[in-house]
Protein backbone atom coordinates (compact mmCIF):
# COMPACT_ATOMS: atom_id res chain seq x y z
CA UNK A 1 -36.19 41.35 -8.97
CA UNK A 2 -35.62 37.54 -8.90
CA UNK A 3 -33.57 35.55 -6.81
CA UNK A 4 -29.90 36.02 -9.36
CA UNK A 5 -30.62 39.34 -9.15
CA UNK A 6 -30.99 39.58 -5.67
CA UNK A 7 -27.72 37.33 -5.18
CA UNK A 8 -26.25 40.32 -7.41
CA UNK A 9 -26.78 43.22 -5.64
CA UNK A 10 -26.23 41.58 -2.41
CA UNK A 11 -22.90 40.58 -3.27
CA UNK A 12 -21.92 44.33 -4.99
CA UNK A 13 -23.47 46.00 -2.00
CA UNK A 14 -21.41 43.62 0.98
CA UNK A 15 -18.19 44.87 -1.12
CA UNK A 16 -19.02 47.77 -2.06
CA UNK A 17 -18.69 47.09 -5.79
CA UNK A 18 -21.96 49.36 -6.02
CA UNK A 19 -19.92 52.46 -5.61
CA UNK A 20 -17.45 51.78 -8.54
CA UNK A 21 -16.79 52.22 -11.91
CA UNK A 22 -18.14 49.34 -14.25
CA UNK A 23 -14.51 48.52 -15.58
CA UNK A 24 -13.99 48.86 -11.61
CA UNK A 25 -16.43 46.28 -10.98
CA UNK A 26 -14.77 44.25 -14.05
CA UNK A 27 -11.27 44.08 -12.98
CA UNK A 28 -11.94 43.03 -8.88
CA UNK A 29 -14.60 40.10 -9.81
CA UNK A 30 -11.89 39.16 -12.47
CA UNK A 31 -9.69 39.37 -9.66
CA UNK A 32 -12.14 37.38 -7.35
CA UNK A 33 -12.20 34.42 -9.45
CA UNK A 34 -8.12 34.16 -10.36
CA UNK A 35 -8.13 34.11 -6.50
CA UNK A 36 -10.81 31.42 -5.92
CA UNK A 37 -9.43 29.50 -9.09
CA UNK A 38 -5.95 29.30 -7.41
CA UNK A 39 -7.63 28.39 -3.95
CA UNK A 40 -9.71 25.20 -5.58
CA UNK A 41 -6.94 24.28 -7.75
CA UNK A 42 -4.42 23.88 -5.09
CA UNK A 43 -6.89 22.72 -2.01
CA UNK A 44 -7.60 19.97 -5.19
CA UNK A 45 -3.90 19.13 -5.23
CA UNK A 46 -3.35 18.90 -1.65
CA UNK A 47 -6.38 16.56 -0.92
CA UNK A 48 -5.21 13.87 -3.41
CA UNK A 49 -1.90 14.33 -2.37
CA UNK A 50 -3.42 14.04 1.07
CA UNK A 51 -5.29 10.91 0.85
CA UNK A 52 -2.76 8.76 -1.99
CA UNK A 53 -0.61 8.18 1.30
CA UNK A 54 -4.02 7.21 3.26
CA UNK A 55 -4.44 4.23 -0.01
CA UNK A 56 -5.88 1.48 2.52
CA UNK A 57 -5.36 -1.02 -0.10
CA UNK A 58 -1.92 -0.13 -0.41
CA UNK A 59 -1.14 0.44 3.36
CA UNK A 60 -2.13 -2.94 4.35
CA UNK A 61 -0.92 -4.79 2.03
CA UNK A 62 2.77 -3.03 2.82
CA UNK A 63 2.00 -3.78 6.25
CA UNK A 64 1.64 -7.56 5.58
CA UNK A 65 4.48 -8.01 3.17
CA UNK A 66 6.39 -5.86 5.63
CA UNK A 67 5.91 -8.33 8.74
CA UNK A 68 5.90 -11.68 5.84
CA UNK A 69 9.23 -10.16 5.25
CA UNK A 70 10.91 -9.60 8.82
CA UNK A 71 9.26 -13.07 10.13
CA UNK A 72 11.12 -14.79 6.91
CA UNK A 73 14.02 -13.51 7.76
CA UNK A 74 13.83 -14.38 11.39
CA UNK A 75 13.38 -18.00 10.50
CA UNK A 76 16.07 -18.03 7.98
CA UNK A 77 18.06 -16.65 10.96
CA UNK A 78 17.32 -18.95 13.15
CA UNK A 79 17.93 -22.04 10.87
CA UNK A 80 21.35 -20.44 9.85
CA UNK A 81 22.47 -20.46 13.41
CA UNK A 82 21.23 -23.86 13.95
């Protein structure tokens, strides 16, 4: 038995999968991977999603045109008053 093979039976014996019928068997590992495709898929989608609002790039340079902005203002402000 080589190491696939191995992997194999250790994975039908853990769920039991050894004790079914081979359409059985078919049907849960299909399943198995509709369950793990829809896992990936949307843990994919939630880490970009994630990190676009972590763009350090884009967060900084908000930051600076942010406080450019309010400290323009302020002296336009000031001079207005004046």
């Amino acid at each position: 038995m080589n190491w696939i093979q191995r992997k194999i039976y250790l994975y039908n014996v853990t769920f039991g999968l050894y004790m079914l019928d081979w359409w059985e068997r078919y049907l849960f590992n299909i399943l198995v991977i509709v369950l793990m495709w829809f896992i990936f898929y949307n843990s994919s989608r939630y880490v970009t999603e994630y990190f676009k609002g972590y763009d350090t790039i884009g967060l900084h340079s908000n930051m600076f045109s942010r406080a450019s902005d309010s400290t323009t203002e302020t002296v336009t402000n000031s001079l207005c008053l004046t």
